[in-house]
Protein backbone atom coordinates (compact mmCIF):
# COMPACT_ATOMS: atom_id res chain seq x y z
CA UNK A 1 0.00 0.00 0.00
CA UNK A 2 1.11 3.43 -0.81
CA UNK A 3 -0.24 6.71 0.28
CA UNK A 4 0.26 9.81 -2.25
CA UNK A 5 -0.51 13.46 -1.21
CA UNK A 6 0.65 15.21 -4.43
CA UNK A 7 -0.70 14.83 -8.28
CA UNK A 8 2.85 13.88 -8.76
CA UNK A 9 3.53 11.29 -6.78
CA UNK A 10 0.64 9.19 -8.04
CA UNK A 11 1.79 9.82 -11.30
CA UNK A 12 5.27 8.20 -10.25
CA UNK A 13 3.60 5.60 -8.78
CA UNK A 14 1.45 5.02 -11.73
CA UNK A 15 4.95 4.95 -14.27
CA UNK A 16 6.11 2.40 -11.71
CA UNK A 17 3.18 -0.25 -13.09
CA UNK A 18 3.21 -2.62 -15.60
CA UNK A 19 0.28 -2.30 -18.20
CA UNK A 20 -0.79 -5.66 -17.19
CA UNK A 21 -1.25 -4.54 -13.68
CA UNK A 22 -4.59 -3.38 -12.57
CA UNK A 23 -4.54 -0.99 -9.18
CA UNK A 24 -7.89 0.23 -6.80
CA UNK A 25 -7.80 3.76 -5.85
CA UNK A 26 -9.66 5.62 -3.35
CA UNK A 27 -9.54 9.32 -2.44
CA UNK A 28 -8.51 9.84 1.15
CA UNK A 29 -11.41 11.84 2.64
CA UNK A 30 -9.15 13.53 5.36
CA UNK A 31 -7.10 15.14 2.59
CA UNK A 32 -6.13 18.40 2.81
CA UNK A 33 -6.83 19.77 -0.45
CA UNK A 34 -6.49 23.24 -1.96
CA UNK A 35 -4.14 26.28 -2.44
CA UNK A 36 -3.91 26.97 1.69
CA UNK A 37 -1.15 28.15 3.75
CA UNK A 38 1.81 25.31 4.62
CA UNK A 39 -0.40 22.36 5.58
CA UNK A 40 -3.92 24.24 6.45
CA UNK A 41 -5.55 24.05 3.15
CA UNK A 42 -9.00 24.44 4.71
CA UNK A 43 -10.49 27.55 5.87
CA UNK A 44 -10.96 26.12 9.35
CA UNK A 45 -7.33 25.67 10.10
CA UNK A 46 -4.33 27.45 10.08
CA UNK A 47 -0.20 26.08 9.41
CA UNK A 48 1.03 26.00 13.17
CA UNK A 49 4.11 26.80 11.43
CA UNK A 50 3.53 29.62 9.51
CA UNK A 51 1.13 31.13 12.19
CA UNK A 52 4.66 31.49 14.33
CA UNK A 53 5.90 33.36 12.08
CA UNK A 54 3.05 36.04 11.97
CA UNK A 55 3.04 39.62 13.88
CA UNK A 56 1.40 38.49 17.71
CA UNK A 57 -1.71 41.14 16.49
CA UNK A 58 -2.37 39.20 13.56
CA UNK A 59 -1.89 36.08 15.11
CA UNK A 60 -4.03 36.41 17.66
CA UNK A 61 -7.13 37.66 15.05
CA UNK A 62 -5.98 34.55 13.03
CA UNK A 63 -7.14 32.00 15.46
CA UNK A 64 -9.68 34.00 17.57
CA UNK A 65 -7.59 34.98 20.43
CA UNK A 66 -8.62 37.72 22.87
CA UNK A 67 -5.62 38.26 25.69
CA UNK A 68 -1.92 38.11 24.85
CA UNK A 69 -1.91 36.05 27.96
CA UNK A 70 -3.85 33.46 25.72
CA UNK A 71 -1.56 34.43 22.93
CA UNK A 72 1.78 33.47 25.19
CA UNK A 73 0.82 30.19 26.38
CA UNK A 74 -0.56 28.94 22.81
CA UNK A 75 2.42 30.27 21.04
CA UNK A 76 4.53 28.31 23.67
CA UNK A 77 2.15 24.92 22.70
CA UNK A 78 2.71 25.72 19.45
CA UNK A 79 6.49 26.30 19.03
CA UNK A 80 7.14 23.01 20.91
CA UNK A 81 5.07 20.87 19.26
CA UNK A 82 6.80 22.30 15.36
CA UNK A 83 9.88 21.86 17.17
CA UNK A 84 9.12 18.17 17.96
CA UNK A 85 7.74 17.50 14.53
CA UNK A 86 10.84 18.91 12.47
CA UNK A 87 13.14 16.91 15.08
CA UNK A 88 11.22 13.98 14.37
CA UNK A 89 11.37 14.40 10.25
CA UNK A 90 15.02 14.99 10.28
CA UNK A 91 15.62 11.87 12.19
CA UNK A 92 14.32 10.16 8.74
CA UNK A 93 10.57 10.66 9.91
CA UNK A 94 7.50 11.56 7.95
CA UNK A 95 6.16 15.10 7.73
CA UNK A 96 3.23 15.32 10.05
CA UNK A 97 0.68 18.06 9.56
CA UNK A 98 0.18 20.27 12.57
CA UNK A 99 -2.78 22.58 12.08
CA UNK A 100 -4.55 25.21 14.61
CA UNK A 101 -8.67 25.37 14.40
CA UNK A 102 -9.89 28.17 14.39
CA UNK A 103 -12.47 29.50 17.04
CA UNK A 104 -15.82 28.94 16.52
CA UNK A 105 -14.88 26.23 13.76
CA UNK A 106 -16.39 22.79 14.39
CA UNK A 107 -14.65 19.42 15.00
CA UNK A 108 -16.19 16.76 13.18
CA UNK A 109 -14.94 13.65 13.45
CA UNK A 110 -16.25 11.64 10.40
């Protein structure tokens, strides 16, 4: 089994078969597709990442935030847990997606 986020990489997968060879595919509903921002590509979420990189101001309106004592202790959250992840990927791990929700947006869980 092999899981594909971009147009290209299926396509490389797809040169790697034989014309003989008949393959099942299924779209992933928890994709993130889209032209987003880093890995939020819905308008729900925003790229933990990128949203550390933001003026605090902007930040803050980004996710809903009201006090900059909010503001410190989620940017602290944050910049640990995109500190783990990149440690993580450059010890020959996978990229993982860490996303913020927004206030007010809903959590489904399908």
């Amino acid at each position: 089994m092999r899981f594909c986020q971009t147009t290209e990489e299926v396509e490389y997968v797809h040169s790697l078969l034989g014309p003989d060879q008949v393959v099942r595919v299924e779209r992933d509903g928890y994709c993130l597709d889209g032209d987003g921002e880093g890995d939020a590509n819905t308008p729900d979420v925003v790229d933990a990442e990128a949203w550390l990189a933001l003026p605090q101001s902007e930040a803050m309106r980004r996710v809903g935030l009201e006090s900059e004592a909010d503001y410190a202790r989620v940017y602290k959250q944050i910049e640990a847990a995109v500190y783990r992840r990149d440690n993580r990927e450059k010890q020959g791990g996978v990229h993982a997606s860490i996303v913020i929700k927004r206030r007010g947006a809903k959590v489904v869980d399908v």
